[in-house]
Protein backbone atom coordinates (compact mmCIF):
# COMPACT_ATOMS: atom_id res chain seq x y z
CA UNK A 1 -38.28 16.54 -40.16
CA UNK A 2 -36.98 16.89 -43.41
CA UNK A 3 -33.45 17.90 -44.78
CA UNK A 4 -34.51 21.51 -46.19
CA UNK A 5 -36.16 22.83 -42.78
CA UNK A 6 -32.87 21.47 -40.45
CA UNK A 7 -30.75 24.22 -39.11
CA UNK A 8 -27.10 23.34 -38.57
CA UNK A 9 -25.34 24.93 -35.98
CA UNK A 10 -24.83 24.65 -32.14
CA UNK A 11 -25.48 21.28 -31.16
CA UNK A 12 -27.17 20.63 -34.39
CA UNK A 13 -24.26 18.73 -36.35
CA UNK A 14 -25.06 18.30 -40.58
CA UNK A 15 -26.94 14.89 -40.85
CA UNK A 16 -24.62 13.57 -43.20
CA UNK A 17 -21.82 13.23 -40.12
CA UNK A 18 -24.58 12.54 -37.57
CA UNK A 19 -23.66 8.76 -36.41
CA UNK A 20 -25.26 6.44 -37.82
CA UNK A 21 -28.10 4.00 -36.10
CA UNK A 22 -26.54 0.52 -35.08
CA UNK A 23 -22.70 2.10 -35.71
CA UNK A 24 -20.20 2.64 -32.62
CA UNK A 25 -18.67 6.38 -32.50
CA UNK A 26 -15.10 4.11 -32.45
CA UNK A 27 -14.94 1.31 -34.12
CA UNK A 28 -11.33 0.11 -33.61
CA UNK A 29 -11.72 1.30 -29.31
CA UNK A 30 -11.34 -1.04 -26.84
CA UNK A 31 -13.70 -4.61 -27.20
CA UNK A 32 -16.72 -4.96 -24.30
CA UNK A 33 -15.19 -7.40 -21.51
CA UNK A 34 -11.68 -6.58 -21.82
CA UNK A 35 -9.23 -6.27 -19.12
CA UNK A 36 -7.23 -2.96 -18.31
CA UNK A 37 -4.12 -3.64 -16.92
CA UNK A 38 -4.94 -2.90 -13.03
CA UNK A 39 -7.67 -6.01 -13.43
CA UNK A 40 -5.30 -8.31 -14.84
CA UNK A 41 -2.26 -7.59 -12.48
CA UNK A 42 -4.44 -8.17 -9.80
CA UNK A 43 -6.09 -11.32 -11.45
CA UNK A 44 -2.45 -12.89 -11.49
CA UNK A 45 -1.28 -11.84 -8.19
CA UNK A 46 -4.05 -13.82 -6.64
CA UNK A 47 -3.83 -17.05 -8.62
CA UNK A 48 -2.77 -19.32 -6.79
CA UNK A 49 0.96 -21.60 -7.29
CA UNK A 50 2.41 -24.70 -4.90
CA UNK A 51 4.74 -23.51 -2.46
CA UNK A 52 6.69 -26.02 -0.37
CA UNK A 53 8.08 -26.06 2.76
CA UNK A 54 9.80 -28.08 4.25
CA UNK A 55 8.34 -31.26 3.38
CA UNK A 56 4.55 -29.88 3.19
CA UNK A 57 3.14 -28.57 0.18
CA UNK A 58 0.85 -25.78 0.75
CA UNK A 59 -1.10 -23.44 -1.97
CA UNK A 60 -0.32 -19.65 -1.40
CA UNK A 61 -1.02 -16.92 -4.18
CA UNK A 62 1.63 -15.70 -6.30
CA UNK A 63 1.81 -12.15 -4.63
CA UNK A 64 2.66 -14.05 -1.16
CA UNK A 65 5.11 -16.32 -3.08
CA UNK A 66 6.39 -13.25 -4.68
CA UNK A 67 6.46 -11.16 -0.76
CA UNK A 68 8.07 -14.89 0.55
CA UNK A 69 10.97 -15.07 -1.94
CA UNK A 70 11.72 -11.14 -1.28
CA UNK A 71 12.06 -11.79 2.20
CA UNK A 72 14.13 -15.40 2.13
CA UNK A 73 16.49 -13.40 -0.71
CA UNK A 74 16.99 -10.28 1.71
CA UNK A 75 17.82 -12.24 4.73
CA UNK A 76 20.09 -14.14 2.32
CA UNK A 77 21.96 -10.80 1.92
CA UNK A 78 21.25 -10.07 -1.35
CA UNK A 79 21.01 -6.30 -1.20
CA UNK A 80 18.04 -5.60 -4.56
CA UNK A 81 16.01 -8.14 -2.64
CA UNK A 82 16.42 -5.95 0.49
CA UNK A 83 15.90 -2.64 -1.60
CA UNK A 84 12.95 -3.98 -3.19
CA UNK A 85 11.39 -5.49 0.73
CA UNK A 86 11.92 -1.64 2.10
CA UNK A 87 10.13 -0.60 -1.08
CA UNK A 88 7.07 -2.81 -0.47
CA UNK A 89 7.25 -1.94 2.85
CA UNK A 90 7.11 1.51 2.76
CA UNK A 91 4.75 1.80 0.23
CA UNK A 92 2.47 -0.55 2.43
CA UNK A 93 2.86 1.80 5.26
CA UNK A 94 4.78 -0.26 7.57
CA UNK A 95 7.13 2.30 8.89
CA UNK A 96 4.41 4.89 9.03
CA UNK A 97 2.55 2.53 12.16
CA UNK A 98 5.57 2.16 13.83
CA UNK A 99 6.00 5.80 13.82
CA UNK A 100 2.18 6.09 15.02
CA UNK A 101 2.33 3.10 17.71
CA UNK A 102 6.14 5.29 19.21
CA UNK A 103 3.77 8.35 19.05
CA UNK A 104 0.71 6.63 21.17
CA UNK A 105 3.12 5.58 23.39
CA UNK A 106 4.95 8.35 24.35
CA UNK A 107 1.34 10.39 24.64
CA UNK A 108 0.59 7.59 26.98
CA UNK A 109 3.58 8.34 28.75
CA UNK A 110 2.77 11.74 29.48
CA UNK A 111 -0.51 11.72 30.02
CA UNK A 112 -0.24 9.04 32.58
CA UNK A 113 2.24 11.11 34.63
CA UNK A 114 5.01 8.34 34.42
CA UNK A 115 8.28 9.74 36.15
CA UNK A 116 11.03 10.38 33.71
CA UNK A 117 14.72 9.94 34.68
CA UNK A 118 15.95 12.86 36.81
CA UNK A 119 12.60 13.81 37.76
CA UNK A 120 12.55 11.69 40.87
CA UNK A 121 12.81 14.07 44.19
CA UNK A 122 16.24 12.96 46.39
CA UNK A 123 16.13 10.39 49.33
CA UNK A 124 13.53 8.37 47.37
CA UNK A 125 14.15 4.87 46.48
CA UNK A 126 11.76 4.35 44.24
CA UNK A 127 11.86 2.92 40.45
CA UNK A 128 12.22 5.77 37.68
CA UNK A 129 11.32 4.29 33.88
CA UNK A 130 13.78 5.98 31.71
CA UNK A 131 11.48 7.69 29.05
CA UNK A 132 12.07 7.02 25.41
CA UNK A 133 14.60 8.09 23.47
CA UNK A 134 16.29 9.12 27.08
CA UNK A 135 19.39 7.92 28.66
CA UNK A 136 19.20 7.54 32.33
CA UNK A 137 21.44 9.89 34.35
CA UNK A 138 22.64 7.84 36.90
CA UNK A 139 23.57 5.39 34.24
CA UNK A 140 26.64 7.49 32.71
């Protein structure tokens, strides 16, 4: 194809800013085999450090010894340590399965026809499980 018979227009860019063979579109962009930051946070969480205990030595990645020292600070008392535990926890869904396993439990409940307090007919000696979340009435 030569130059005087080439149309420019739609989709047909002027040669002389065509790219040229052998010559990346971006020159300065990001290198082939470099890490974005997601790969490399990751890569250093699960290295792995010393931890001791006690008097054994065990090796435990950094993101444990990381979730370890949150916990041993927080029971400590110290209150960003406990901030920053609820944080992880939440975000990990920990408080959400609780919520779930209550919710199973009570379906369970009433499916399976277990008496609640109050519901048990007079004269009867029998044993009434107080249902969650429920005070029993002969109690107060």
């Amino acid at each position: 194809m030569s130059e005087s018979n080439y149309k420019v227009g739609y989709k047909h860019p002027p040669l002389h800013t065509r790219f040229k063979a052998g010559q990346s579109g971006n020159p300065s962009g990001r290198r082939k085999g470099s890490k974005n930051l997601k790969t490399l946070f990751n890569q250093i969480l699960a290295e792995e450090v010393s931890l001791r205990e006690g008097s054994a030595v065990k090796k435990v990645s950094k993101a444990e010894a990381l979730l370890r020292s949150l916990v041993v600070g927080a029971l400590k008392g110290d209150a960003r340590s406990l901030t920053s535990l609820f944080r992880v926890a939440e975000h990990t869904g920990q408080f959400e399965e609780e919520q779930e396993q209550r919710q199973t439990l009570t379906v369970r409940w009433i499916n399976t026809g277990v008496p609640r307090a109050g519901d048990r007919p007079e004269g009867e000696d029998q044993k009434v499980i107080p249902f969650p979340g429920e005070r029993d009435s002969n109690t107060d």
